[in-house]
N, C-alpha and C. Protein backbone atom coordinates (compact mmCIF):
# COMPACT_ATOMS: atom_id res chain seq x y z
N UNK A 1 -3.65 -10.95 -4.16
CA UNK A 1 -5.08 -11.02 -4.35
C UNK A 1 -5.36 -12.03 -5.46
N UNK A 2 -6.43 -12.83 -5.16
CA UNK A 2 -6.72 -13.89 -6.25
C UNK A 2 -7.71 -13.26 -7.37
N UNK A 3 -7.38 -13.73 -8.71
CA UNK A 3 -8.28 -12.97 -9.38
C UNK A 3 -9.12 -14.28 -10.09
N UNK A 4 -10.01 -13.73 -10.62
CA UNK A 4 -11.40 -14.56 -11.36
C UNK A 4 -11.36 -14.14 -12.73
N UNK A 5 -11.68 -14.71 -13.89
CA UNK A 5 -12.38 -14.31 -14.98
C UNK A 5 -13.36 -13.88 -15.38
N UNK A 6 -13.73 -13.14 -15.61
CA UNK A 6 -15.37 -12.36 -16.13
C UNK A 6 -15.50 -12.15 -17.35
N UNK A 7 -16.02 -12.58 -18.03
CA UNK A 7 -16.71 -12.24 -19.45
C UNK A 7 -17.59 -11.44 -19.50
N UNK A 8 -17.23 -10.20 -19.86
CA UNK A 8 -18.44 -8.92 -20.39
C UNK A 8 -18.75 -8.85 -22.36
N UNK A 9 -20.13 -8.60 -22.65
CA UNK A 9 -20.06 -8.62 -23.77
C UNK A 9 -20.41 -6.67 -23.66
N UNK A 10 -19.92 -6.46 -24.72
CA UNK A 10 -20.65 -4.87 -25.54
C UNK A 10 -20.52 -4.72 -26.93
N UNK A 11 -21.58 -4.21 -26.96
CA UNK A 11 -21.67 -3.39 -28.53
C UNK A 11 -20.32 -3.06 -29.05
N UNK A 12 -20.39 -3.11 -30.36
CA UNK A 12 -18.79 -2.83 -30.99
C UNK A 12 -18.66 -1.28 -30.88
N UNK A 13 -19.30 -0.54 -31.06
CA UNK A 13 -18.83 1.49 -30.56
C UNK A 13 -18.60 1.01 -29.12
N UNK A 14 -19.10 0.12 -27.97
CA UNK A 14 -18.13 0.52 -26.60
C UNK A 14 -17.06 -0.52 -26.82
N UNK A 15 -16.72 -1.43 -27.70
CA UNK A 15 -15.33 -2.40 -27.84
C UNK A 15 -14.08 -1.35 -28.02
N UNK A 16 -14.58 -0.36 -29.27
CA UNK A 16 -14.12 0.47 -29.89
C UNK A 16 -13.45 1.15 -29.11
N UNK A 17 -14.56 1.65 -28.26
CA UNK A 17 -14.23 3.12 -27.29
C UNK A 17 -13.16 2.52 -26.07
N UNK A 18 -13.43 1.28 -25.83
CA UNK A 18 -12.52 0.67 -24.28
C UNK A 18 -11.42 0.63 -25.46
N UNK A 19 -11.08 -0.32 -26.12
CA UNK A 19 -9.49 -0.33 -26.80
C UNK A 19 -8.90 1.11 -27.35
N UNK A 20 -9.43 2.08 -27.58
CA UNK A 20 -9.40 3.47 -27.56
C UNK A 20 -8.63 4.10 -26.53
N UNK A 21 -9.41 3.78 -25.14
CA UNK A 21 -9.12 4.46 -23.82
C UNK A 21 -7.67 3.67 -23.21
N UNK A 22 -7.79 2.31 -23.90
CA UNK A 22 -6.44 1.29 -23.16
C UNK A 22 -5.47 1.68 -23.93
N UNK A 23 -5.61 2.41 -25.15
CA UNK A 23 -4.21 2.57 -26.17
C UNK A 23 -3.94 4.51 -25.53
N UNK A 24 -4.84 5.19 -25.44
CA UNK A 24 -4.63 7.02 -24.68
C UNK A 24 -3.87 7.02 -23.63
N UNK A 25 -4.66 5.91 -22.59
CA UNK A 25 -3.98 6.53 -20.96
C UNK A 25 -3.25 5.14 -20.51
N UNK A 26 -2.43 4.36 -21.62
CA UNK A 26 -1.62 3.50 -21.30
C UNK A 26 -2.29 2.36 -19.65
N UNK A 27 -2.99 1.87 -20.25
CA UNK A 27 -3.83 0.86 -19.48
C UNK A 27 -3.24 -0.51 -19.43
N UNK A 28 -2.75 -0.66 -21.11
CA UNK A 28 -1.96 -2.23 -21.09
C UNK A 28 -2.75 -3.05 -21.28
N UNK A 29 -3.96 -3.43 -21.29
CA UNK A 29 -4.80 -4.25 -21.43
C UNK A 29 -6.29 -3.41 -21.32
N UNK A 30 -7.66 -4.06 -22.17
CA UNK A 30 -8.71 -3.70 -21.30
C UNK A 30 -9.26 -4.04 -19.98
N UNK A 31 -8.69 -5.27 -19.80
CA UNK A 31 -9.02 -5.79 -17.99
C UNK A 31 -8.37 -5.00 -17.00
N UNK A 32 -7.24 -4.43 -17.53
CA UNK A 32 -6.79 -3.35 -16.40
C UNK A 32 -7.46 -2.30 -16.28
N UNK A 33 -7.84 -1.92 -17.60
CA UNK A 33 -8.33 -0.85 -17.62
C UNK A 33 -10.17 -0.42 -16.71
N UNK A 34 -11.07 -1.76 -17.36
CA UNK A 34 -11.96 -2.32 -16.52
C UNK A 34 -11.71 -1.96 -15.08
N UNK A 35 -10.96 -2.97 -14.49
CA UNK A 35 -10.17 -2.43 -13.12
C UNK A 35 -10.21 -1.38 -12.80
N UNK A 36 -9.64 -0.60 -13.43
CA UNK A 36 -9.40 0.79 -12.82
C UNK A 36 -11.18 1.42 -12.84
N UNK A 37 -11.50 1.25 -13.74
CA UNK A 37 -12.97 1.81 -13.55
C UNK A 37 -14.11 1.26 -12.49
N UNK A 38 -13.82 0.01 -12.26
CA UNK A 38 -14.05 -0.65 -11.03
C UNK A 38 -14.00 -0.33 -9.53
N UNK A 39 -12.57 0.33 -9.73
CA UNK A 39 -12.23 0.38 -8.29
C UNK A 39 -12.39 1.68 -8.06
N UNK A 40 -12.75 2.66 -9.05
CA UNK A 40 -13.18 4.01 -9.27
C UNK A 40 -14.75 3.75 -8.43
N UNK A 41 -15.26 3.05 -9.13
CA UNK A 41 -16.96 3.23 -9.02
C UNK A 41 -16.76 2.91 -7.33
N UNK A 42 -16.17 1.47 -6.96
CA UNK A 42 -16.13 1.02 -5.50
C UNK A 42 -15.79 2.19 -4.67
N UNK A 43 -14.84 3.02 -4.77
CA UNK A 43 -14.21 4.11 -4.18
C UNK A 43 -15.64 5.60 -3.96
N UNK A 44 -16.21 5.54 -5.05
CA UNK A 44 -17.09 6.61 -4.92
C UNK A 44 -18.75 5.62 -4.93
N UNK A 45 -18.64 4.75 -4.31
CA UNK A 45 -19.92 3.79 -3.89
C UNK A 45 -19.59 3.98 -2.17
N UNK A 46 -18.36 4.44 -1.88
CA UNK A 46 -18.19 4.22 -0.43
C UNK A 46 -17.66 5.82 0.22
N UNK A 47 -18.07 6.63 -0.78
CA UNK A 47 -17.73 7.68 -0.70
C UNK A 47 -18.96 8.12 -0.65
N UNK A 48 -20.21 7.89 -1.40
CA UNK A 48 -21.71 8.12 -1.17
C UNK A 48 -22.57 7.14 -0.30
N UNK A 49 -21.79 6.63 0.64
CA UNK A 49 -22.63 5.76 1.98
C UNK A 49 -22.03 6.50 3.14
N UNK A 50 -20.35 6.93 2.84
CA UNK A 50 -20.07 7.64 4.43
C UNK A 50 -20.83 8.70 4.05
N UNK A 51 -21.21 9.44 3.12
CA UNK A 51 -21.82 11.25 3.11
C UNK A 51 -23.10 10.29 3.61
N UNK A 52 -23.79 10.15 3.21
CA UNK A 52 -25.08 9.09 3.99
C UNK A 52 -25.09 8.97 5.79
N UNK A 53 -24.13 8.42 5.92
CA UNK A 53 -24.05 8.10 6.96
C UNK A 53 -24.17 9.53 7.87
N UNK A 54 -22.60 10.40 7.29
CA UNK A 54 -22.53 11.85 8.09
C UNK A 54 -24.03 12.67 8.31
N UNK A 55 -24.45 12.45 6.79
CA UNK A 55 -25.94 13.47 6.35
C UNK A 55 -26.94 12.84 7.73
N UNK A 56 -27.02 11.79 7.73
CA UNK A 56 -28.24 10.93 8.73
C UNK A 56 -27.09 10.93 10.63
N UNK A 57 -26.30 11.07 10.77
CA UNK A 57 -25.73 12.06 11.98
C UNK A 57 -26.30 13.01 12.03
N UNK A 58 -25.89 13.68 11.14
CA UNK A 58 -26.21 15.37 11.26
C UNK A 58 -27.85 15.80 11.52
N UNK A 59 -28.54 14.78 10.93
CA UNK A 59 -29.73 15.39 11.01
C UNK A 59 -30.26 14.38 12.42
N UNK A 60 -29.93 13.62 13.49
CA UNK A 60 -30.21 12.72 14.21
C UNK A 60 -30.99 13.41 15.30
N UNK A 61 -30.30 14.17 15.57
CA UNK A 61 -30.80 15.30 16.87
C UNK A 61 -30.21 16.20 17.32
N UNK A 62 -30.25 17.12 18.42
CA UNK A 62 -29.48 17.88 18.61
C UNK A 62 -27.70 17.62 18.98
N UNK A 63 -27.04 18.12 18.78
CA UNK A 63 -25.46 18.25 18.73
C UNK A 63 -25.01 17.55 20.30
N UNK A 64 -24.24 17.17 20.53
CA UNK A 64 -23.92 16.76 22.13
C UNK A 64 -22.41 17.55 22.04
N UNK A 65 -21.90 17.70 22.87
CA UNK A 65 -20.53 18.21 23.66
C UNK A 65 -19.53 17.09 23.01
N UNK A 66 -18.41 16.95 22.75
CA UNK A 66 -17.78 16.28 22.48
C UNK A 66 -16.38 16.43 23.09
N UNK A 67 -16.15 15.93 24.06
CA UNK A 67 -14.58 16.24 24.70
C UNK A 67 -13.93 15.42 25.07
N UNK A 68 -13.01 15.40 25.56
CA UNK A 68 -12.10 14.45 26.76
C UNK A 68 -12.74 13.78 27.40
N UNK A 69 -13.37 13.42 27.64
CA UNK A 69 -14.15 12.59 29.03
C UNK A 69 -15.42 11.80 27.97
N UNK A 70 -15.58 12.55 26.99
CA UNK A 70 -16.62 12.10 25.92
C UNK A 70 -15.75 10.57 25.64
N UNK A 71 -14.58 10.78 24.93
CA UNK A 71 -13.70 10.26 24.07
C UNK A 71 -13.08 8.98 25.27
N UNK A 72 -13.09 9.49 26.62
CA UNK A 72 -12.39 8.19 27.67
C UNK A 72 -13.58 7.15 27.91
N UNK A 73 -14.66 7.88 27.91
CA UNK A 73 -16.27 7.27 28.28
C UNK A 73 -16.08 6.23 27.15
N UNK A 74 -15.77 6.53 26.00
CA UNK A 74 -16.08 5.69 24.73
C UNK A 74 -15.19 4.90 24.46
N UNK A 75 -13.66 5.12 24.46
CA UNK A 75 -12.85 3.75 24.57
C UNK A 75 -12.55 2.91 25.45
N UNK A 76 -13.30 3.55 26.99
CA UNK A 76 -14.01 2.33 28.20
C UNK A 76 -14.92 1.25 27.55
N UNK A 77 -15.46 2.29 26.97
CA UNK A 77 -16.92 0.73 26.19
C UNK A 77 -16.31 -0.03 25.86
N UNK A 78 -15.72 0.50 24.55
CA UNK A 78 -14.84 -0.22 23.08
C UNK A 78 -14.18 -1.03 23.90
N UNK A 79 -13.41 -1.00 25.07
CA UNK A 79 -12.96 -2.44 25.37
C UNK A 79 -13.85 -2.86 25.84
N UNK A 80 -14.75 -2.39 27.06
CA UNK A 80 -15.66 -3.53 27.47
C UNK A 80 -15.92 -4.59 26.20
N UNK A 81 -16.56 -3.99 25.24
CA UNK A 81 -17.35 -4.73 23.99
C UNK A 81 -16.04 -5.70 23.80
N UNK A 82 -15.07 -5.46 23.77
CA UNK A 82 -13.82 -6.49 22.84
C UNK A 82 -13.62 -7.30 23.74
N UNK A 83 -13.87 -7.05 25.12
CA UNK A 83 -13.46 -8.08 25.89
C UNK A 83 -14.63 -8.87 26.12
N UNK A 84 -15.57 -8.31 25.74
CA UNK A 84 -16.80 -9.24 26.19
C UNK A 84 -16.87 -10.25 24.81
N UNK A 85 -16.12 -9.72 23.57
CA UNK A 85 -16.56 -10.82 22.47
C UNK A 85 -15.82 -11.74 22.68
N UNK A 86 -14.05 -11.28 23.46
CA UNK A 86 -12.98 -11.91 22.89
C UNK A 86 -13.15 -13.60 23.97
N UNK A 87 -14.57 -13.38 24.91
CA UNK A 87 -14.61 -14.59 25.64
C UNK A 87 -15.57 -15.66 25.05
C-alpha cells in the first residue's frame, strides 16, 4: 500500500496525550498509532452503514419466503447482469 504524508496540528494536552498512548500500548510511533485509530473509526463508519442498510431492509415491507429456488432465481440474474456487462 502506498502511503502519503499528512500533517495534523493539536493543542499540546492532545500532543501530550498521543505520545502518552504511543509509549502505554507500544504503538512505535504516533503515525502508527493515528493509523490504528483510523482504521478503527473506518471499521465502525462501515459498521454503522451496514446496520443502516439491515435497519432500512427490515423496515421495507413485508418479509418474503426465502429458499432454494429464491437463491437459484437470484444467481440466474447475477449472471445474466455479469454477462450482460462483461459485453
Amino acid at each position: 500500500m502506498a502511503t502519503a504524508t499528512m500533517n495534523i496540528s493539536l493543542p499540546e494536552g492532545l500532543r501530550d496525550f498521543v505520545k502518552d498512548r504511543v509509549a502505554e500500548d507500544h504503538h512505535g510511533t504516533p503515525s502508527a498509532y493515528m493509523r490504528t485509530l483510523i482504521i478503527q473509526d473506518k471499521k465502525r463508519a462501515a459498521e454503522e452503514r451496514l446496520e443502516a442498510m439491515l435497519l432500512d431492509g427490515i423496515n421495507s415491507g413485508e418479509p418474503i419466503e426465502v429458499g432454494d429456488d429464491y437463491w437459484d432465481n437470484f444467481k440466474d440474474r447475477l449472471k445474466q447482469r455479469m454477462a450482460a456487462k462483461s459485453k
